[in-house]
N, C-alpha and C. Protein backbone atom coordinates (compact mmCIF):
# COMPACT_ATOMS: atom_id res chain seq x y z
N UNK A 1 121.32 83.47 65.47
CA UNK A 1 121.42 82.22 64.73
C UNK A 1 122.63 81.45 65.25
N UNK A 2 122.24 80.00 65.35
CA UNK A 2 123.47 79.57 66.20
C UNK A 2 124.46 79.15 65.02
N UNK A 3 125.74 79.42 65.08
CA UNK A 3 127.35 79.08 64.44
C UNK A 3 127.15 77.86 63.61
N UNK A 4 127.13 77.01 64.51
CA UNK A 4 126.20 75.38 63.53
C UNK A 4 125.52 75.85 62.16
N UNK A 5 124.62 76.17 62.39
CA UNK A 5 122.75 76.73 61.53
C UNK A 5 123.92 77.66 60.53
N UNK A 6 124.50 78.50 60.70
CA UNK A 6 124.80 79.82 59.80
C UNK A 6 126.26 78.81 58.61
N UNK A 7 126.85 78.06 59.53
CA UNK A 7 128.24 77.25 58.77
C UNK A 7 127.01 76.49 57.81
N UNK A 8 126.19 75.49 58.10
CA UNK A 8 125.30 74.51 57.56
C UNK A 8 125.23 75.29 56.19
N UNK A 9 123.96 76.60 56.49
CA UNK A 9 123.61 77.10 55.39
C UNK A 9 124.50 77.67 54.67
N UNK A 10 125.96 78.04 54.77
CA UNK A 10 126.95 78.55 54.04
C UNK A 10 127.47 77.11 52.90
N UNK A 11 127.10 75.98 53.96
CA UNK A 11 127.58 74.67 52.84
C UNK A 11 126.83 74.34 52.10
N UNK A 12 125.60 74.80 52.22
CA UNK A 12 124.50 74.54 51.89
C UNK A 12 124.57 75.30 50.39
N UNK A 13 124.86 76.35 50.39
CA UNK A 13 124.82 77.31 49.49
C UNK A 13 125.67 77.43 48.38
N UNK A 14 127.19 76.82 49.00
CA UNK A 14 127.99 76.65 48.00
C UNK A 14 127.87 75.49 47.21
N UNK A 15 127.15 74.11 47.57
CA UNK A 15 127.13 72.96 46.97
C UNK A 15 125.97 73.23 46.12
N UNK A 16 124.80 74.29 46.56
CA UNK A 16 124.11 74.46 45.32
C UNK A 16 124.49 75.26 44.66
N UNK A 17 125.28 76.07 44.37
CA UNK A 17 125.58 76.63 43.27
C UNK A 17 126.95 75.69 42.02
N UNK A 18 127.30 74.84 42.81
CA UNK A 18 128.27 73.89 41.92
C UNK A 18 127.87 72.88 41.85
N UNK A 19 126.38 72.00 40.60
CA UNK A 19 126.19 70.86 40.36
C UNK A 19 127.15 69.81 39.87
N UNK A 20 127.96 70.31 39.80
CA UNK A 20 128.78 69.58 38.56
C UNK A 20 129.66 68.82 39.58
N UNK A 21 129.19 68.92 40.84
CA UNK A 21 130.20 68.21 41.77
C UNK A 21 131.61 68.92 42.41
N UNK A 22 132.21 68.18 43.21
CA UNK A 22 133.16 68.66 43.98
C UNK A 22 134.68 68.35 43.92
N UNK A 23 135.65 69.04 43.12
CA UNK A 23 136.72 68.61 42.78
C UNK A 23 137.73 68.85 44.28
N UNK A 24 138.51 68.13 44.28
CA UNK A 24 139.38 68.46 45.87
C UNK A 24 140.75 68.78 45.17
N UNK A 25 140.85 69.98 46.23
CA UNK A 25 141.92 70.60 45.77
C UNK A 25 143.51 69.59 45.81
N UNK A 26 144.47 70.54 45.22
CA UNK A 26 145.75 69.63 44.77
C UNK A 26 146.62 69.86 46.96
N UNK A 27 147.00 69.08 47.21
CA UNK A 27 147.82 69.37 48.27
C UNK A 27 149.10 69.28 48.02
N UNK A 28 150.01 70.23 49.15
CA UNK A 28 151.59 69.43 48.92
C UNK A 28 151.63 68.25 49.46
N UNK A 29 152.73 67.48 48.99
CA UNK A 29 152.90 65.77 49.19
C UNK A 29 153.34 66.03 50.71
N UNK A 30 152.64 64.71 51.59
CA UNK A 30 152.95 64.71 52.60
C UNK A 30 154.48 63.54 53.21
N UNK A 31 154.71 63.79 54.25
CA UNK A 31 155.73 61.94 54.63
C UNK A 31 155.24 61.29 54.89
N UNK A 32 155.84 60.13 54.91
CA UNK A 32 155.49 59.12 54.92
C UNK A 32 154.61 58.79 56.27
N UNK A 33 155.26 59.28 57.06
CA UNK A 33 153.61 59.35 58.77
C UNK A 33 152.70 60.25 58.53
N UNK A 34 152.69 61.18 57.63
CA UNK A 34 151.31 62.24 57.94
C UNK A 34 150.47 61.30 56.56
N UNK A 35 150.93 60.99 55.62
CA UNK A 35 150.29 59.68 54.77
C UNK A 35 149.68 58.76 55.38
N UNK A 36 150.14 58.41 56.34
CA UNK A 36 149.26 56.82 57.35
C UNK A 36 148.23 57.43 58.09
N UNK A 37 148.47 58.55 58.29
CA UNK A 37 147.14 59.49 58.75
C UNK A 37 146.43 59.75 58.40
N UNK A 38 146.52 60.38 57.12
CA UNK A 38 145.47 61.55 56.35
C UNK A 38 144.94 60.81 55.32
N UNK A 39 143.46 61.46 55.26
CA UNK A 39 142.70 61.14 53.97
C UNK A 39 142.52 62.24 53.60
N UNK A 40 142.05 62.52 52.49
CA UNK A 40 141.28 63.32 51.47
C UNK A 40 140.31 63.11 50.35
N UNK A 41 139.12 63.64 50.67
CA UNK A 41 137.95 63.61 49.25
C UNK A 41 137.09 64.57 49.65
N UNK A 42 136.07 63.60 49.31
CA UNK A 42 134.84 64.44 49.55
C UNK A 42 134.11 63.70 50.16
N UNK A 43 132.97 64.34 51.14
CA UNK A 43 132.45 63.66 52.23
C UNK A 43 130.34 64.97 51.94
N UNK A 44 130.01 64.45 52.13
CA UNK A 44 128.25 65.00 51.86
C UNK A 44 127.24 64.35 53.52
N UNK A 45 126.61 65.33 53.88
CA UNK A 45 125.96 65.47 55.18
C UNK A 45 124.39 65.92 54.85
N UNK A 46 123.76 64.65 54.83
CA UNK A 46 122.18 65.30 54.91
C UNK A 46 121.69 64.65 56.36
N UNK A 47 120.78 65.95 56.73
CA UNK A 47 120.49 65.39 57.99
C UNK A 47 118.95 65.75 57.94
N UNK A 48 117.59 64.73 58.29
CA UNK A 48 116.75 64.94 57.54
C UNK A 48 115.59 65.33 58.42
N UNK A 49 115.78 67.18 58.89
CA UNK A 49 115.66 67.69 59.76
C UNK A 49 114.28 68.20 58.67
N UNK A 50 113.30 69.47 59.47
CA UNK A 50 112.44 69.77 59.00
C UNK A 50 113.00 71.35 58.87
N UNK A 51 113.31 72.14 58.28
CA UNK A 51 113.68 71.84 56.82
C UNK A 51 115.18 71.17 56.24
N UNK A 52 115.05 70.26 55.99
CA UNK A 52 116.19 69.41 55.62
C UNK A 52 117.68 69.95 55.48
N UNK A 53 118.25 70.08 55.87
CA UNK A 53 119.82 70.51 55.56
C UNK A 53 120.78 69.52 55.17
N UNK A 54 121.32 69.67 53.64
CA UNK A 54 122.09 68.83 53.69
C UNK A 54 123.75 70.04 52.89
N UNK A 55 124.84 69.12 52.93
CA UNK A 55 125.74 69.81 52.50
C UNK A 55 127.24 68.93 51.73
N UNK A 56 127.83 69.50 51.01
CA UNK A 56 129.15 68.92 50.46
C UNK A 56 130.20 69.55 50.71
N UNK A 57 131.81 69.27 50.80
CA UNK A 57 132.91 69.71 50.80
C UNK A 57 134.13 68.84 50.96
N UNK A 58 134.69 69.34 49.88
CA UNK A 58 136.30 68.06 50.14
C UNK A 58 136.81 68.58 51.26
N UNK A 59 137.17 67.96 52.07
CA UNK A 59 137.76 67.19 53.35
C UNK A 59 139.54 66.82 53.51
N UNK A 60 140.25 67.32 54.32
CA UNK A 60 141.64 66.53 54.70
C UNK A 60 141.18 66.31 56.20
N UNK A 61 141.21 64.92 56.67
CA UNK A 61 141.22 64.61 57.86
C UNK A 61 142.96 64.25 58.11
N UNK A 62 143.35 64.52 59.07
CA UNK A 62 144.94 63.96 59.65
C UNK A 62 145.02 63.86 61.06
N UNK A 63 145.48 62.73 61.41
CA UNK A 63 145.27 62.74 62.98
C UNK A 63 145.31 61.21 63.64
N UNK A 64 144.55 61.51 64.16
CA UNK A 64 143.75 60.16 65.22
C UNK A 64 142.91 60.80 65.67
N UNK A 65 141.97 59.53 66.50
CA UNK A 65 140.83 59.83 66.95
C UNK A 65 141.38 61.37 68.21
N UNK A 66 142.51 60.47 68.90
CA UNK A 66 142.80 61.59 70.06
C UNK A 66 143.33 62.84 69.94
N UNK A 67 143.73 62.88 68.53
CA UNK A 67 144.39 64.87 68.34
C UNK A 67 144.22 64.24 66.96
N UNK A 68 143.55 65.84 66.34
CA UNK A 68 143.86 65.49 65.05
C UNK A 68 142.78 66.98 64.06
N UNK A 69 142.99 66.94 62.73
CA UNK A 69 142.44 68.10 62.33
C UNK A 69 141.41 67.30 61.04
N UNK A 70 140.68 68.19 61.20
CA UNK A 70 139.16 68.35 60.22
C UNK A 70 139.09 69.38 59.26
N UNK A 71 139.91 69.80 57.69
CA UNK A 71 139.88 70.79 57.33
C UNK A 71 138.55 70.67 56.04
N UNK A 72 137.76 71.67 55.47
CA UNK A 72 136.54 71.50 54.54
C UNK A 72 137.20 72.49 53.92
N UNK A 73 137.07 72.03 52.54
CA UNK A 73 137.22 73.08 51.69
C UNK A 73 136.09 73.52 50.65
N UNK A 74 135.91 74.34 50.22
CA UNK A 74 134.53 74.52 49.07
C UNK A 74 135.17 74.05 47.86
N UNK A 75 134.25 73.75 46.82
CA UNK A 75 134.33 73.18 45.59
C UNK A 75 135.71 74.21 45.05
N UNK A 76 135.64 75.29 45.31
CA UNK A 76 136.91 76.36 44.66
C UNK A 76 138.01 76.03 45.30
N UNK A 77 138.25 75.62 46.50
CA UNK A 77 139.19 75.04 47.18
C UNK A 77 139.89 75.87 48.30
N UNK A 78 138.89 77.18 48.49
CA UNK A 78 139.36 77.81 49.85
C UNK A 78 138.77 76.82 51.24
N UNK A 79 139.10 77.57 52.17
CA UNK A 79 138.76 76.86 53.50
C UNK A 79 137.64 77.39 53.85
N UNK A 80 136.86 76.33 54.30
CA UNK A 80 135.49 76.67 54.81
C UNK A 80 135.27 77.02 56.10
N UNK A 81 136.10 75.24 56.60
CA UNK A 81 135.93 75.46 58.26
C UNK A 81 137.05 74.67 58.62
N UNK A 82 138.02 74.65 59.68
CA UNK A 82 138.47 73.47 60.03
C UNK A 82 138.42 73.10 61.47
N UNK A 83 138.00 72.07 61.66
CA UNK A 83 138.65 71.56 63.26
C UNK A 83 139.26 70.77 64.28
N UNK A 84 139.73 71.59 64.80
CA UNK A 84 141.14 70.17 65.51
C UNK A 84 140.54 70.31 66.97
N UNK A 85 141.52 68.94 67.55
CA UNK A 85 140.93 68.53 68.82
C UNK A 85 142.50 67.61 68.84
N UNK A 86 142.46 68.19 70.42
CA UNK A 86 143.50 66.93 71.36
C UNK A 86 142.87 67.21 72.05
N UNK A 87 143.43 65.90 73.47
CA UNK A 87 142.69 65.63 74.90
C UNK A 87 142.56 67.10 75.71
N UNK A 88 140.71 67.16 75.69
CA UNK A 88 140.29 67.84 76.56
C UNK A 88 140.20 69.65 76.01
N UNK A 89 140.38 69.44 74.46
CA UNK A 89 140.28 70.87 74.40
C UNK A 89 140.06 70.12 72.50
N UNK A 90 139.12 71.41 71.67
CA UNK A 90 138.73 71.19 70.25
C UNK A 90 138.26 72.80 69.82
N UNK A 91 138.56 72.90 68.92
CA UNK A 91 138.62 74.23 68.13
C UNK A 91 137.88 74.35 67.03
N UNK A 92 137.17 75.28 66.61
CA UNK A 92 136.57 75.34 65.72
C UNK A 92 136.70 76.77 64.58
N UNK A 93 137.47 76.37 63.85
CA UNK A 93 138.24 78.04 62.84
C UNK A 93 136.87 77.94 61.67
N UNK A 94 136.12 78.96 61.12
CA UNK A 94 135.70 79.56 60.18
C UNK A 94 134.73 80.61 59.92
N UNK A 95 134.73 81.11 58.96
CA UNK A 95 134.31 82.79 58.91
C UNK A 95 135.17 83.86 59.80
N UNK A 96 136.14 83.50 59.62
CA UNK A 96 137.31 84.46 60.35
C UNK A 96 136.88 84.28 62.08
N UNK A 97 136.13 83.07 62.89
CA UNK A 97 135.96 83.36 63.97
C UNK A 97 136.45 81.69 64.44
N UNK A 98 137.10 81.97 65.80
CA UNK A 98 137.59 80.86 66.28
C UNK A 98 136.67 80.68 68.09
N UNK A 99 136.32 79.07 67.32
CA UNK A 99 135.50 79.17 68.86
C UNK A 99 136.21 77.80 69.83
N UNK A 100 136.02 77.81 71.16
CA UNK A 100 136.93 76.57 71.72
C UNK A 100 135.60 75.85 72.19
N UNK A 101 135.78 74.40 72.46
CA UNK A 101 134.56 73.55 73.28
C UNK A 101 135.22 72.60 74.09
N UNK A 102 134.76 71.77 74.21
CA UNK A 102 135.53 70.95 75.61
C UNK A 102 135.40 69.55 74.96
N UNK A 103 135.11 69.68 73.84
CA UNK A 103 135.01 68.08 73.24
C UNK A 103 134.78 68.09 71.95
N UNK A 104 135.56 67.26 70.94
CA UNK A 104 135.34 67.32 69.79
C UNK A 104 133.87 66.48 69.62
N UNK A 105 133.24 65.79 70.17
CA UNK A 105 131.76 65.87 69.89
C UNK A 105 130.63 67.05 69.72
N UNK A 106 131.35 67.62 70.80
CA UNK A 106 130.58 69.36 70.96
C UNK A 106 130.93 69.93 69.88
N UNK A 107 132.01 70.09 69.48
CA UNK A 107 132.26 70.36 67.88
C UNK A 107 132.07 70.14 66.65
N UNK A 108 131.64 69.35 66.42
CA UNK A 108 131.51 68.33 65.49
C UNK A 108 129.84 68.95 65.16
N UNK A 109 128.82 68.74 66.12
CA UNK A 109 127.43 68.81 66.47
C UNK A 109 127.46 70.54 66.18
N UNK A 110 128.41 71.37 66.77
CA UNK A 110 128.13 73.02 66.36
C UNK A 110 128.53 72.70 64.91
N UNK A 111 129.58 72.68 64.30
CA UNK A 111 130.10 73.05 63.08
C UNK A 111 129.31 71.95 61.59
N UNK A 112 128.44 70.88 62.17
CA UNK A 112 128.01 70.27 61.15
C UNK A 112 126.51 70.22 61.61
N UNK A 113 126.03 70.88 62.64
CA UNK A 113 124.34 70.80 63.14
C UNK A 113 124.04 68.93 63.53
N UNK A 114 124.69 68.31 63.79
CA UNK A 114 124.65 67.06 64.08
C UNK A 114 125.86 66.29 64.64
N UNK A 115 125.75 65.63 65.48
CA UNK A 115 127.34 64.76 66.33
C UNK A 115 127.50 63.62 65.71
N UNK A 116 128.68 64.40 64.81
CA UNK A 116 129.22 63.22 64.32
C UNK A 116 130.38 62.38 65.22
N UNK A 117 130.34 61.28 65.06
CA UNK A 117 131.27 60.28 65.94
C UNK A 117 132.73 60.45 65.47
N UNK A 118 133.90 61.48 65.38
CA UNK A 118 135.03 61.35 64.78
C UNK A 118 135.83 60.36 65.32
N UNK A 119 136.14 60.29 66.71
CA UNK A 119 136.42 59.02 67.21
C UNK A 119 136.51 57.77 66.60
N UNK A 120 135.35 56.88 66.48
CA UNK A 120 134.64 56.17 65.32
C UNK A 120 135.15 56.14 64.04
N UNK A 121 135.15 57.27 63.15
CA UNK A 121 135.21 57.54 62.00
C UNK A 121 136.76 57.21 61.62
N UNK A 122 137.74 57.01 62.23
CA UNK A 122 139.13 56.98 62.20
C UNK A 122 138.97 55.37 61.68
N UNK A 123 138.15 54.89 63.20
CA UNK A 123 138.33 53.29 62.36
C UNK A 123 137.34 52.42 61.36
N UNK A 124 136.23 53.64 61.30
CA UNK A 124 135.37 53.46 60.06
C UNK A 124 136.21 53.63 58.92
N UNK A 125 137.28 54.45 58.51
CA UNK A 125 137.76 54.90 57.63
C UNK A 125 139.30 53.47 57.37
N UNK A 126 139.53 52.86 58.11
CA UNK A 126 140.40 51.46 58.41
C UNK A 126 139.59 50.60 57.82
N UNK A 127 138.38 50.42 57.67
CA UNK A 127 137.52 49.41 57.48
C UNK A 127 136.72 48.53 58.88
N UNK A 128 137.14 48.87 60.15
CA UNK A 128 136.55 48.22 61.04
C UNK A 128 134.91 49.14 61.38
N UNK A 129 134.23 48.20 61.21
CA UNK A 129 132.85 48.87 61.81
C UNK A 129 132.80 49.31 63.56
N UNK A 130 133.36 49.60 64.32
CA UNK A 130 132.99 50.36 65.43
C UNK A 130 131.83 50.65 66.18
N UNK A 131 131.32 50.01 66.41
CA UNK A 131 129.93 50.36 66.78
C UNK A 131 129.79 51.89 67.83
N UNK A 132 128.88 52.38 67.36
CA UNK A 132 128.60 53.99 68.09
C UNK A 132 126.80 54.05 68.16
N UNK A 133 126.50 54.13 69.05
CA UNK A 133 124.63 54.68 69.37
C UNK A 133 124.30 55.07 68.60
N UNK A 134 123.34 54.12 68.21
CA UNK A 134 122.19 55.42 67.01
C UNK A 134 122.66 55.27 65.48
N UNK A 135 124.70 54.93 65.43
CA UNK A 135 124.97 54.65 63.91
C UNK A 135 124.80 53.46 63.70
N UNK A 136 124.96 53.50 62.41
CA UNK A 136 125.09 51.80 61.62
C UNK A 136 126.07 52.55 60.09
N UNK A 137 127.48 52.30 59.99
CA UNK A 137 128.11 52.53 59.22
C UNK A 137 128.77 51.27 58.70
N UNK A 138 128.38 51.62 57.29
CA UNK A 138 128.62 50.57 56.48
C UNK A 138 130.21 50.68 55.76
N UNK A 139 131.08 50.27 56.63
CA UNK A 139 132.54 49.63 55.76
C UNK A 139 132.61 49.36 54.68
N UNK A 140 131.69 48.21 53.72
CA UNK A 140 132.08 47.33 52.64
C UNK A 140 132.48 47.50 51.50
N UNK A 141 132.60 48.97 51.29
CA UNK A 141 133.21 49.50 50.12
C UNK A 141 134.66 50.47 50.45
N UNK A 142 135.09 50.25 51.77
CA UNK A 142 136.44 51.24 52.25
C UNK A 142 137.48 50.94 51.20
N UNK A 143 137.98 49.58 50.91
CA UNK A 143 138.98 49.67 50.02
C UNK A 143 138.38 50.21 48.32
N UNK A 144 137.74 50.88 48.19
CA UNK A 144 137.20 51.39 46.80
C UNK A 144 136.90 52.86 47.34
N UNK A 145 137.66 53.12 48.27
CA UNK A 145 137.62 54.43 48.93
C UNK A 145 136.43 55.00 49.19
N UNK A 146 134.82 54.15 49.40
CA UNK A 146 133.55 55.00 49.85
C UNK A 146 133.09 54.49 51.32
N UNK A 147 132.84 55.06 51.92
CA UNK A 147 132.25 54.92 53.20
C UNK A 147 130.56 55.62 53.32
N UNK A 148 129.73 54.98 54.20
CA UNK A 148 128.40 55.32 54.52
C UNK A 148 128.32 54.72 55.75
N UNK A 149 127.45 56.34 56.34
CA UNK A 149 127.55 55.95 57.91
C UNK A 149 126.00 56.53 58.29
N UNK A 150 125.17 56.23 58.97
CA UNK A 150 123.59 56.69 59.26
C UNK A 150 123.45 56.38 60.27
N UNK A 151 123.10 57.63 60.73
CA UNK A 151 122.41 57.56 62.19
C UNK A 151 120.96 57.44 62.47
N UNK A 152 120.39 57.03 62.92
CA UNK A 152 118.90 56.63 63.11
C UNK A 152 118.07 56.92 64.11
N UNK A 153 119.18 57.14 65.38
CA UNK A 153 119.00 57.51 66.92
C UNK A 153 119.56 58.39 67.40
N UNK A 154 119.73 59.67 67.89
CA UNK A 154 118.40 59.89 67.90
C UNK A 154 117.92 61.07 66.93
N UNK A 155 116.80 60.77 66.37
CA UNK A 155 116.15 61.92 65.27
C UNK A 155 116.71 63.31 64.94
N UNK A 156 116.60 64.14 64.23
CA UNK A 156 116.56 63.71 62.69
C UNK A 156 117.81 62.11 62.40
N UNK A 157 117.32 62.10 61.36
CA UNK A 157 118.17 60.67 60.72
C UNK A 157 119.33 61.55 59.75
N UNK A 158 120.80 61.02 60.12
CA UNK A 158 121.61 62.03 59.19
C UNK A 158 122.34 60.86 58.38
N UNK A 159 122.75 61.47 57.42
CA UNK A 159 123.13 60.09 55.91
C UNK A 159 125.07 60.98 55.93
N UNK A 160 125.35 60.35 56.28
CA UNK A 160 127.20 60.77 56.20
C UNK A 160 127.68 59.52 55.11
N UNK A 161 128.17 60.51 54.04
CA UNK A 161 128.94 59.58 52.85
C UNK A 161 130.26 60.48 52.72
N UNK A 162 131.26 59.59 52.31
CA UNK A 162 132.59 60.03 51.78
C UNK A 162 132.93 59.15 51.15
N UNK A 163 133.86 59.67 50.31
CA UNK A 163 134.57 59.30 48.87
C UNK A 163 135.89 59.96 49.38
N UNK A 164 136.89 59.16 49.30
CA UNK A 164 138.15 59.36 49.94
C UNK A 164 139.49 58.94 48.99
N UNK A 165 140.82 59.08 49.41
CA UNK A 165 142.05 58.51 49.01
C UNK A 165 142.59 58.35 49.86
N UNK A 166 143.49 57.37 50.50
CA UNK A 166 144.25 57.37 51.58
C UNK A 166 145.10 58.42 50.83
């Protein structure tokens, strides 16, 4: 079973057993530069594959597009998965196993079964729409902290939402 497929269904599993939604855990306060960086909420991934996989988990992104970390936490607030990336090298930590790839796209696509654009997503998360192949992410609610981003191209069609705080 590929790493992707086995993380998916582990998110898969914990978001159905907690209807009641996804509380994000408390962090320590950051400074004032890792603040201009980082978000935190919750972010949900359906990708509308045959058989459908979709999943939830609060989220600390910190970074930039060019180095930067991806941590998921489950509704209880342990770590699920996290992954970081600087130029030319991206990591992927969870289930006690650490794997390396050569691109945080390649990462992104193992650890969520779909390539997500993180690149992109830095200035999706600014409010600028960015254009990326295949997405159409909708800005117009960033300052009310929600973002929606859909890919269309190429198939399955995946629905990326987050609910955030700077």
């Amino acid at each position: 079973m590929k790493f992707g497929r086995s993380l998916a269904g582990v998110l898969l599993a914990i978001s159905a057993l907690v209807t009641g939604g996804c509380a994000t855990p408390q962090r320590p306060a950051a400074s004032a530069a890792e603040a201009a960086s980082t978000w935190t909420g919750r972010l949900a991934l359906q990708v509308q594959d045959r058989p459908q996989q979709s999943f939830t988990a609060a989220f600390e992104l910190k970074g930039s597009a060019q180095a930067g970390e991806l941590t998921l936490y489950s509704p209880l607030g342990s770590t699920m998965a996290q992954l970081a990336w600087a130029p030319g090298a991206a990591t992927l930590r969870s289930g006690g196993q650490t794997r390396q790839f050569d691109s945080v796209d390649t990462l992104s696509a193992e650890a969520t079964g779909t390539p997500i654009p993180l690149a992109a997503l830095f200035d999706w998360l600014g409010g600028v729409a960015t254009p990326v192949a295949g997405w159409q992410p909708d800005v117009s609610e960033v300052a009310q902290g929600r973002l929606r981003a859909r890919r269309v191209d190429p198939p399955p069609v995946a629905d990326l939402r987050l609910a955030f705080d700077r």
